[in-house]
N, C-alpha and C. Protein backbone atom coordinates (compact mmCIF):
# COMPACT_ATOMS: atom_id res chain seq x y z
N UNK A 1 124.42 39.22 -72.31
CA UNK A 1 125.09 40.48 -72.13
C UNK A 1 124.65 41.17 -70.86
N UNK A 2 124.30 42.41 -71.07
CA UNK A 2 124.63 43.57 -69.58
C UNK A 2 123.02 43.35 -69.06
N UNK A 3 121.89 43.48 -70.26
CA UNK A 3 120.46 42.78 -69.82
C UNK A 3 120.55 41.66 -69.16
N UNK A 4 121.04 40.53 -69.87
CA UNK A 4 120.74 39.30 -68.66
C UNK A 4 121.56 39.29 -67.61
N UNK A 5 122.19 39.64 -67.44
CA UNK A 5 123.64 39.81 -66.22
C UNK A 5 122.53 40.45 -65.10
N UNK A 6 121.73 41.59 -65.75
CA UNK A 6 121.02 42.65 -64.16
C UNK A 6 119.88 41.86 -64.31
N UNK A 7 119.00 40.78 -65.06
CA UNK A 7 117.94 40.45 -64.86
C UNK A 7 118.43 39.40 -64.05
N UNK A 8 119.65 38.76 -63.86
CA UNK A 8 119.77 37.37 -63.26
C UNK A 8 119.88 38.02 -62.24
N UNK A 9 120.91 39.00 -61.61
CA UNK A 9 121.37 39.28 -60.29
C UNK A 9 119.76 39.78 -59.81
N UNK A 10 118.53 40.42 -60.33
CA UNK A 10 117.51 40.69 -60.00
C UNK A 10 116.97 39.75 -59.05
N UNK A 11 116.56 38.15 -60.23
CA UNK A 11 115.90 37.51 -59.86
C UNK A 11 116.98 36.73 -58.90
N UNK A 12 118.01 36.54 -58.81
CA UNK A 12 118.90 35.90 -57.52
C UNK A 12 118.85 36.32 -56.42
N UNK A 13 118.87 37.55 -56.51
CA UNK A 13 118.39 38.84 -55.26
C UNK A 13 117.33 39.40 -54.79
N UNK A 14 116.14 39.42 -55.64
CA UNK A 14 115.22 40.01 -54.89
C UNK A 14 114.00 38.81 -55.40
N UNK A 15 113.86 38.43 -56.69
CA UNK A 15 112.84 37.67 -57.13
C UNK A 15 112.80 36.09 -56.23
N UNK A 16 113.75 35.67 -56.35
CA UNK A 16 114.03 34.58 -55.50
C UNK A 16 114.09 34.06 -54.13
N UNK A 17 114.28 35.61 -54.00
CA UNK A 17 114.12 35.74 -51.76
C UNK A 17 113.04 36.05 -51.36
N UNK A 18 112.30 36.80 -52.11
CA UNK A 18 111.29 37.35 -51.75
C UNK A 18 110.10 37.10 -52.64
N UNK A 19 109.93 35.68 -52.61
CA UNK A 19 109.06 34.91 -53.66
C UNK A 19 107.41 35.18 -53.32
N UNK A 20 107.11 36.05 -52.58
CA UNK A 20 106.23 36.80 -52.39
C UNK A 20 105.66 38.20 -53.03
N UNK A 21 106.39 38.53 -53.54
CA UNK A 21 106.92 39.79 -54.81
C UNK A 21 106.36 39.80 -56.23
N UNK A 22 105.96 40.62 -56.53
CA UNK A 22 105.23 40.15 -57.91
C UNK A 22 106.02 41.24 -58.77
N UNK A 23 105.72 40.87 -60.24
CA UNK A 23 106.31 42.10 -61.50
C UNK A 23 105.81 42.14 -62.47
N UNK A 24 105.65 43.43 -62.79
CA UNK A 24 104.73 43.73 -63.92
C UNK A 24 105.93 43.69 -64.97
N UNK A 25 105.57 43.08 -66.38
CA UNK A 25 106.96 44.05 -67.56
C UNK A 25 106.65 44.49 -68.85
N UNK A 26 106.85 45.16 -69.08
CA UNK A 26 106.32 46.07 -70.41
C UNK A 26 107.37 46.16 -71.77
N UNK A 27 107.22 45.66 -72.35
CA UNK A 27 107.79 46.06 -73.82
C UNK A 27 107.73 47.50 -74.27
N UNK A 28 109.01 47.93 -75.03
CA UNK A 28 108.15 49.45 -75.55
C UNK A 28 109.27 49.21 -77.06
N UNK A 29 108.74 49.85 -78.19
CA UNK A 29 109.59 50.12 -79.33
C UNK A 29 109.68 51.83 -79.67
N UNK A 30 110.34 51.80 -80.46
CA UNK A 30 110.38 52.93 -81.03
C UNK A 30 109.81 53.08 -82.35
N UNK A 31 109.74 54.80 -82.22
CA UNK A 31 108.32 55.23 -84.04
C UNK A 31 109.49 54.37 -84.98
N UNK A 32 109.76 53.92 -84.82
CA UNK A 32 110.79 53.27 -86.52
C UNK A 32 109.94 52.38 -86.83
N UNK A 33 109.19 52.13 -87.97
CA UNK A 33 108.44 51.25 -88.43
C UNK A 33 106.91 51.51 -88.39
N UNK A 34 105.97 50.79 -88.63
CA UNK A 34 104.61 50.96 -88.40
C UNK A 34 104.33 50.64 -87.26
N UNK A 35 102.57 50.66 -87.11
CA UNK A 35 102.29 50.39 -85.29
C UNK A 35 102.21 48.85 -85.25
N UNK A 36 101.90 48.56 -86.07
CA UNK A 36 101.38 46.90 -86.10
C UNK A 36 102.80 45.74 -85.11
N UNK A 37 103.60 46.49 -86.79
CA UNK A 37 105.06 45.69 -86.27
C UNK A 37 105.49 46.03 -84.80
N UNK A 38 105.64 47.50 -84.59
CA UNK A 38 106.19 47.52 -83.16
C UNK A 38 105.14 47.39 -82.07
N UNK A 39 104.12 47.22 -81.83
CA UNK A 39 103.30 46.36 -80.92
C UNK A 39 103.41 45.28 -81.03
N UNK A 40 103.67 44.46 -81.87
CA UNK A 40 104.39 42.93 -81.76
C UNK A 40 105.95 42.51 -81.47
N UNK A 41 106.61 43.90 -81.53
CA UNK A 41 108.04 43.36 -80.95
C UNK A 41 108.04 44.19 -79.93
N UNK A 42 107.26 45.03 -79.22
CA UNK A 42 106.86 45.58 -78.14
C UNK A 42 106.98 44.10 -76.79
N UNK A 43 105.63 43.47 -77.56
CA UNK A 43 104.94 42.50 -76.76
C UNK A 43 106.13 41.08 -76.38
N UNK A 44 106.88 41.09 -77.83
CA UNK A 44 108.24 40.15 -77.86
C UNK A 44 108.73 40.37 -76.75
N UNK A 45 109.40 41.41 -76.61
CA UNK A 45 110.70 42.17 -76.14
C UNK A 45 109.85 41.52 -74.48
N UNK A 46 108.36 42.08 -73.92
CA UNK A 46 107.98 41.52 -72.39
C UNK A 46 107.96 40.64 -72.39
N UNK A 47 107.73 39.31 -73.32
CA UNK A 47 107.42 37.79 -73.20
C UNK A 47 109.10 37.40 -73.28
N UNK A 48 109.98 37.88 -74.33
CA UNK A 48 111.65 37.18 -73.84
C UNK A 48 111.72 37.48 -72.20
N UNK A 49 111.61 38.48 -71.48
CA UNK A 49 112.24 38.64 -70.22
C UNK A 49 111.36 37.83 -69.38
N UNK A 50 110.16 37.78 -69.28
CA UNK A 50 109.93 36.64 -68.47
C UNK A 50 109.90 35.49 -68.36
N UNK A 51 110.28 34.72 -69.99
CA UNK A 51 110.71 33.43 -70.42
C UNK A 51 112.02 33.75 -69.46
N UNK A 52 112.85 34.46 -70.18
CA UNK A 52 114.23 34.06 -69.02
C UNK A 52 113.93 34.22 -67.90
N UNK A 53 113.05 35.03 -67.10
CA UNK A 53 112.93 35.09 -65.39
C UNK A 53 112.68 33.98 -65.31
N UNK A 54 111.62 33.01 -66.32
CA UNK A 54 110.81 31.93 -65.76
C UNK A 54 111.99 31.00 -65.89
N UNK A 55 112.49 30.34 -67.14
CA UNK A 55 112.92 29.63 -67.44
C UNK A 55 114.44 29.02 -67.19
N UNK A 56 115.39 30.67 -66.90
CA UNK A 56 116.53 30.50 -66.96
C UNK A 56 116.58 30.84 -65.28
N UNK A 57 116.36 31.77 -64.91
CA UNK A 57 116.51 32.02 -63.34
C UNK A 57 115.70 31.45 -62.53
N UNK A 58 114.39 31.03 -62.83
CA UNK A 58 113.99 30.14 -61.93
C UNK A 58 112.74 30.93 -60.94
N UNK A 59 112.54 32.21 -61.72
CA UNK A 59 111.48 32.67 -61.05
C UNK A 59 110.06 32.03 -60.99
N UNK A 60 109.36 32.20 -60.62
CA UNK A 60 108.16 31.44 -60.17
C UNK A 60 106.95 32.24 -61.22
N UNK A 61 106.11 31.52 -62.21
CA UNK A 61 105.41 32.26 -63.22
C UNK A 61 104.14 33.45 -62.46
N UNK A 62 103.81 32.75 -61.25
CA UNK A 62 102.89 33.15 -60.36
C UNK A 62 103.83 35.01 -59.92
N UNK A 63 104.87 34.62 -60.10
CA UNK A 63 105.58 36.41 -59.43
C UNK A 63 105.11 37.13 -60.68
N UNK A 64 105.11 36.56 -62.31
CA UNK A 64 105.11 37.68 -63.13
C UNK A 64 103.68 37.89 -63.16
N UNK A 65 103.21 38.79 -62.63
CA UNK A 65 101.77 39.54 -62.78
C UNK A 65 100.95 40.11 -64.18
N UNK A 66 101.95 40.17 -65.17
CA UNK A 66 101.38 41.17 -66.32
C UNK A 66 103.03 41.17 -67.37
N UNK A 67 102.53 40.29 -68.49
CA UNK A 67 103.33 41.14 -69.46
C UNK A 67 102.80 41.62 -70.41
N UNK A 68 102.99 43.49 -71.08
CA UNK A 68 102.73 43.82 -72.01
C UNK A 68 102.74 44.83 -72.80
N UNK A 69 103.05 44.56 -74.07
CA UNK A 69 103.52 45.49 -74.80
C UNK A 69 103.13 46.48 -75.44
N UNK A 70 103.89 47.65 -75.33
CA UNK A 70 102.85 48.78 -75.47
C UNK A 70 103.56 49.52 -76.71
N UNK A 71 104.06 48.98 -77.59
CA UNK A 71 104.24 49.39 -79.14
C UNK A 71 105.42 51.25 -79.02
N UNK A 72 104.83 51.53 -80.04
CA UNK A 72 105.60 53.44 -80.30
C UNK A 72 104.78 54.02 -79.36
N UNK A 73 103.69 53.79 -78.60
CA UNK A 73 102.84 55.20 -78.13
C UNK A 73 103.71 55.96 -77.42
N UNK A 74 103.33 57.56 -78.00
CA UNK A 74 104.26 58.24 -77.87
C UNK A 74 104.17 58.80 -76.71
N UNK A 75 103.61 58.45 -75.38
CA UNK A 75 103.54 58.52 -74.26
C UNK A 75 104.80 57.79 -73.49
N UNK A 76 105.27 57.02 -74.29
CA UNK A 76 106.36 56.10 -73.71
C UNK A 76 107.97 56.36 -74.38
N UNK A 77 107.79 56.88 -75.41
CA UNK A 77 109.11 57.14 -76.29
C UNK A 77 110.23 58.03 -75.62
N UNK A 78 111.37 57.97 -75.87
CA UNK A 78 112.50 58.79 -75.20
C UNK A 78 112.76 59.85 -75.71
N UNK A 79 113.41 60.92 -75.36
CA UNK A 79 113.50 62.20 -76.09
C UNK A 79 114.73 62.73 -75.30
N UNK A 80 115.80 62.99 -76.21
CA UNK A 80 117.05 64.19 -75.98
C UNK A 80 116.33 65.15 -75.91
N UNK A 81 117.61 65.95 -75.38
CA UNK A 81 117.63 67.33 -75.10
C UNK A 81 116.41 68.35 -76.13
N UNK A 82 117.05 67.94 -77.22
CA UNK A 82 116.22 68.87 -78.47
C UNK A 82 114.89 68.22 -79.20
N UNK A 83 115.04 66.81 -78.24
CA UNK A 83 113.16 67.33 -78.85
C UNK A 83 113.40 65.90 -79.75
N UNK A 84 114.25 65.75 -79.65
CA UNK A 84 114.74 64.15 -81.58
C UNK A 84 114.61 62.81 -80.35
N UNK A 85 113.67 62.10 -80.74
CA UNK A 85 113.70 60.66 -80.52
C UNK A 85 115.09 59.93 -80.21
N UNK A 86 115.28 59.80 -79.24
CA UNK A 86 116.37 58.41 -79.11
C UNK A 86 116.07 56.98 -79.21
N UNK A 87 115.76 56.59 -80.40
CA UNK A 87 115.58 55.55 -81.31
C UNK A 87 115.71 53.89 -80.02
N UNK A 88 117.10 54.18 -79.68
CA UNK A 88 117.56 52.89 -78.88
C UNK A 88 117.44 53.07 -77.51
N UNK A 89 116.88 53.69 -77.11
CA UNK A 89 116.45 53.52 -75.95
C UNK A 89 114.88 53.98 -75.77
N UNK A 90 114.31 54.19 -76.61
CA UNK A 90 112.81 54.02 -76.96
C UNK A 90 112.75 52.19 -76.67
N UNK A 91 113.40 51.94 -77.41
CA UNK A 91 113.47 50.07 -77.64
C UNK A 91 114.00 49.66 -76.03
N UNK A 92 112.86 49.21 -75.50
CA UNK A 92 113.46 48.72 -73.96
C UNK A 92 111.98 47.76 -73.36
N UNK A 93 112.53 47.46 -72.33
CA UNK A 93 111.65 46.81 -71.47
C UNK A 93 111.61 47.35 -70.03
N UNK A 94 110.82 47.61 -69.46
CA UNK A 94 111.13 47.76 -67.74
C UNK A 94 110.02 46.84 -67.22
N UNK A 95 110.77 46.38 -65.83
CA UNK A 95 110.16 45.77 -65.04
C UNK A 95 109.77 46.10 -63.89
N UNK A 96 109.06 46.07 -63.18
CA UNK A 96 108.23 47.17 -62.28
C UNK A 96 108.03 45.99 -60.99
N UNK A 97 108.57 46.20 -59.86
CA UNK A 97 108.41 45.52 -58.58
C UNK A 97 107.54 45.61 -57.51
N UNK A 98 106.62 45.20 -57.38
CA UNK A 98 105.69 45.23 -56.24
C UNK A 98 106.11 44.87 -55.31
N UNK A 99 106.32 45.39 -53.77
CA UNK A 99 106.57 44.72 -52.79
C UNK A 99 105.72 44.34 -52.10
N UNK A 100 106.14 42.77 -51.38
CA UNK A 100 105.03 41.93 -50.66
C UNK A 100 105.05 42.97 -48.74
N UNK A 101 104.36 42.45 -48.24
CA UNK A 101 104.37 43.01 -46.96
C UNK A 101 105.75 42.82 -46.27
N UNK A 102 105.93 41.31 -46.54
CA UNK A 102 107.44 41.09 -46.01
C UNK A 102 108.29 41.47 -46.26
N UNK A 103 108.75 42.31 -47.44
CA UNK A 103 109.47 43.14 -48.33
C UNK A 103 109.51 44.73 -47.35
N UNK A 104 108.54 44.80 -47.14
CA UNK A 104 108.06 46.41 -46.89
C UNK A 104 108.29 46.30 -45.18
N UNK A 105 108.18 45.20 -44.77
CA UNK A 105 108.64 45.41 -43.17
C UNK A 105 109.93 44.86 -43.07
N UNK A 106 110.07 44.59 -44.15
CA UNK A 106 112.39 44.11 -43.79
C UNK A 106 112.94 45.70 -43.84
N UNK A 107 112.23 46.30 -45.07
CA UNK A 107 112.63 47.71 -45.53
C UNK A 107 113.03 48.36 -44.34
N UNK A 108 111.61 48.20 -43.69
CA UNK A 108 110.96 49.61 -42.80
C UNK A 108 112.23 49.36 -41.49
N UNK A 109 112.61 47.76 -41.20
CA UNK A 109 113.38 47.20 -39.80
C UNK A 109 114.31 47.44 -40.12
N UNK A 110 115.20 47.73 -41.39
CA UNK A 110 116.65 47.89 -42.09
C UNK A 110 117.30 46.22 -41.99
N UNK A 111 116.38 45.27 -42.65
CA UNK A 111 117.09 43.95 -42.72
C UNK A 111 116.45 43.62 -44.03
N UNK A 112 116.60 44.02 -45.21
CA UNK A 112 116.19 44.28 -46.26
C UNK A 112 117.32 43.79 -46.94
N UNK A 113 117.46 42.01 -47.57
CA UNK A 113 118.35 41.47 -48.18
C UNK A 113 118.52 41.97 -49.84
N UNK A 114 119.68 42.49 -50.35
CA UNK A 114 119.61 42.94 -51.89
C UNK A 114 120.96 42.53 -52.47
């Protein structure tokens, strides 16, 4: 679906060109359930996306720097307007891009392939 569609064009586009690049990715759940369970589908949710970076797109295991999951802590949870948990988007993953030097001087020259 719409996840693997932006993780492929990711790693086609930036993971793959710039195989110098590293990524951190983090699991997160939402308070629905106990802590146990959602620190283990926390940790799921970072290990599926870099199986597919690794496996399906072809990223290099050496780019993924860190996967890990960081359960309900409520440092990470989403919140509407009024204050009420948004359940499904508590439930996510992000992936976090380090740029290599060569990254950061394509930027800086405006020849920055994306």
């Amino acid at each position: 679906g719409g996840a693997q569609s932006s993780l492929k064009q990711f790693a086609n586009n930036v993971l793959n060109v710039y195989t110098d690049c590293d990524v951190a990715i983090c699991g997160f759940a939402s308070s629905d359930g106990n802590d146990a369970t959602n620190l283990s589908l926390s940790q799921n949710r970072a290990n599926a996306v870099k199986a597919y970076l690794t496996n399906t797109c072809g990223v290099s295991n050496a780019q993924i720097k860190s996967t890990t999951g960081y359960g309900e802590d409520p440092n990470y949870l989403i919140y509407d307007a009024n204050g009420k948990e948004n359940m499904a988007a508590s439930r996510r993953v992000e992936v976090y891009l380090y740029a290599s030097k060569a990254m950061i001087e394509a930027a800086n020259n405006g020849t920055l392939q994306y």
